[in-house]
Protein backbone atom coordinates (compact mmCIF):
# COMPACT_ATOMS: atom_id res chain seq x y z
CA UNK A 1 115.08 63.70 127.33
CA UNK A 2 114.05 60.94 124.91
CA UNK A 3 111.10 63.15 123.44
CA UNK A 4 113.90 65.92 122.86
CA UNK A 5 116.04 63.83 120.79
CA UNK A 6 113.16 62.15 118.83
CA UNK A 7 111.72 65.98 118.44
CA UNK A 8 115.71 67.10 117.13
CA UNK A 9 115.74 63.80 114.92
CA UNK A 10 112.81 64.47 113.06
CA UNK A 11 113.13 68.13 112.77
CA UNK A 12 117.10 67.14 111.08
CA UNK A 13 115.18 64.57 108.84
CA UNK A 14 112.70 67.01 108.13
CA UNK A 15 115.22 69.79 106.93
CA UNK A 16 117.07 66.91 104.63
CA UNK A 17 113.87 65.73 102.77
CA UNK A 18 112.09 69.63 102.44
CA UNK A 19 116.36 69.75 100.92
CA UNK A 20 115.51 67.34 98.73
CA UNK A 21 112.28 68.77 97.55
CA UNK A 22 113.93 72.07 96.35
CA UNK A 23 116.50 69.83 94.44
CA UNK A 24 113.93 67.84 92.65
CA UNK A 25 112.41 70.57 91.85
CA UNK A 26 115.48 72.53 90.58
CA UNK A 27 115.60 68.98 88.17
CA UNK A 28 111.95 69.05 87.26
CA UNK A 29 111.89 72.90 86.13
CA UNK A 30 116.00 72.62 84.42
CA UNK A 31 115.69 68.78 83.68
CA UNK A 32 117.81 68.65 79.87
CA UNK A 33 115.22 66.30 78.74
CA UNK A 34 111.53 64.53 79.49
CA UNK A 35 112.80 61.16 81.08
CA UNK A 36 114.80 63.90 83.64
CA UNK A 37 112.02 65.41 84.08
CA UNK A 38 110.43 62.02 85.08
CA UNK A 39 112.47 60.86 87.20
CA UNK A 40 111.92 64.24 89.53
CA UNK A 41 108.76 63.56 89.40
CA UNK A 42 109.03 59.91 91.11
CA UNK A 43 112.12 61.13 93.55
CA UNK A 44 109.42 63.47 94.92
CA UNK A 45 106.83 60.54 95.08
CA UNK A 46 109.54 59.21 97.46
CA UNK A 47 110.16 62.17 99.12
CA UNK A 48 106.89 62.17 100.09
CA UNK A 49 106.83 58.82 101.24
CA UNK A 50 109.62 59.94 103.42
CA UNK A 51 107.48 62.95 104.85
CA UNK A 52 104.66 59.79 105.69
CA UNK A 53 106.91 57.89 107.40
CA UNK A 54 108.73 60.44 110.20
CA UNK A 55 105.61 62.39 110.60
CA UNK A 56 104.71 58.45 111.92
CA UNK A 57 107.81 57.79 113.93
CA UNK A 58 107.34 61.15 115.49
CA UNK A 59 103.91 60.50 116.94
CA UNK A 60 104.07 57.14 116.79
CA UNK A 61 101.31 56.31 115.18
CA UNK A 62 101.32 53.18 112.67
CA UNK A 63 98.33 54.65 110.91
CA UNK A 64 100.17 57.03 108.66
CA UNK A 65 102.73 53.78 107.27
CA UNK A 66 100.05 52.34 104.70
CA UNK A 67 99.46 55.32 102.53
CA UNK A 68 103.13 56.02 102.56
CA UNK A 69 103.31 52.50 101.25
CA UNK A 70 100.59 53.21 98.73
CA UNK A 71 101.78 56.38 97.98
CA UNK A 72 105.62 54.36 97.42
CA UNK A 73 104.61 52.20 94.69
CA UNK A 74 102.00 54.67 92.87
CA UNK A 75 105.36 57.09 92.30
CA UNK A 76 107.59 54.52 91.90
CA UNK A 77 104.61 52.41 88.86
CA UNK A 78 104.01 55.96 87.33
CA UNK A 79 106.80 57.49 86.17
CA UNK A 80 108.85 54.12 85.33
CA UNK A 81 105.46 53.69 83.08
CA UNK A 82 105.64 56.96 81.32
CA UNK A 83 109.81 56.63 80.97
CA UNK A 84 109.02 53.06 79.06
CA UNK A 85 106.32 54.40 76.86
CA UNK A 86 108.25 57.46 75.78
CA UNK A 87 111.97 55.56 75.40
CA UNK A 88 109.49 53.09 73.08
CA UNK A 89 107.97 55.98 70.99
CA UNK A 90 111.73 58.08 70.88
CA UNK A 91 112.79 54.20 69.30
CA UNK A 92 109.97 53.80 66.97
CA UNK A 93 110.92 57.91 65.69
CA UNK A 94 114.74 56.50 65.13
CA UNK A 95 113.37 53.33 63.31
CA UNK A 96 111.44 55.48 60.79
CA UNK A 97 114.50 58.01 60.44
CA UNK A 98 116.70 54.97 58.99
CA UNK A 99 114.42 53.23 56.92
């Protein structure tokens, strides 16, 4: 009985995040601009993470928790990197338009 519901809970949690991949990538392809685009990219970093982590209640195994963790603050590092660097260069190109 137990093993049934932890089978129909991670199936259900399964179905939300593979939702959430089709949405992120509906952003990533239609994002309006390149900091959109971004930010898909790290929500599916985290979707991922969320992938690591069930697969690891569903067998139980704490093996699978430190890449997620890894794999958590690589997406999360990355993208808010690449966001600063291109909101710095986007104000530099303003500065230059007004002088």
């Amino acid at each position: 009985m137990t093993e049934n519901v932890t089978l129909g809970l991670f199936l259900a949690i399964c179905a939300l995040l593979a939702l959430s991949v089709i949405f992120s990538f509906v952003a990533l392809i239609k994002g309006p601009n390149k900091l959109e685009r971004m930010a898909a990219t790290g929500q599916l970093g985290i979707i991922a993470v969320g992938f690591f982590l069930s697969f690891s209640f569903m067998h139980r195994a704490a093996y699978h928790v430190e890449p997620a963790l890894v794999l958590m603050v690589t997406s999360l590092i990355g993208p808010m990197t690449i966001a600063k660097y291109m909101l710095e260069r986007q104000r530099r190109i303003d500065e230059r338009k007004h002088v």
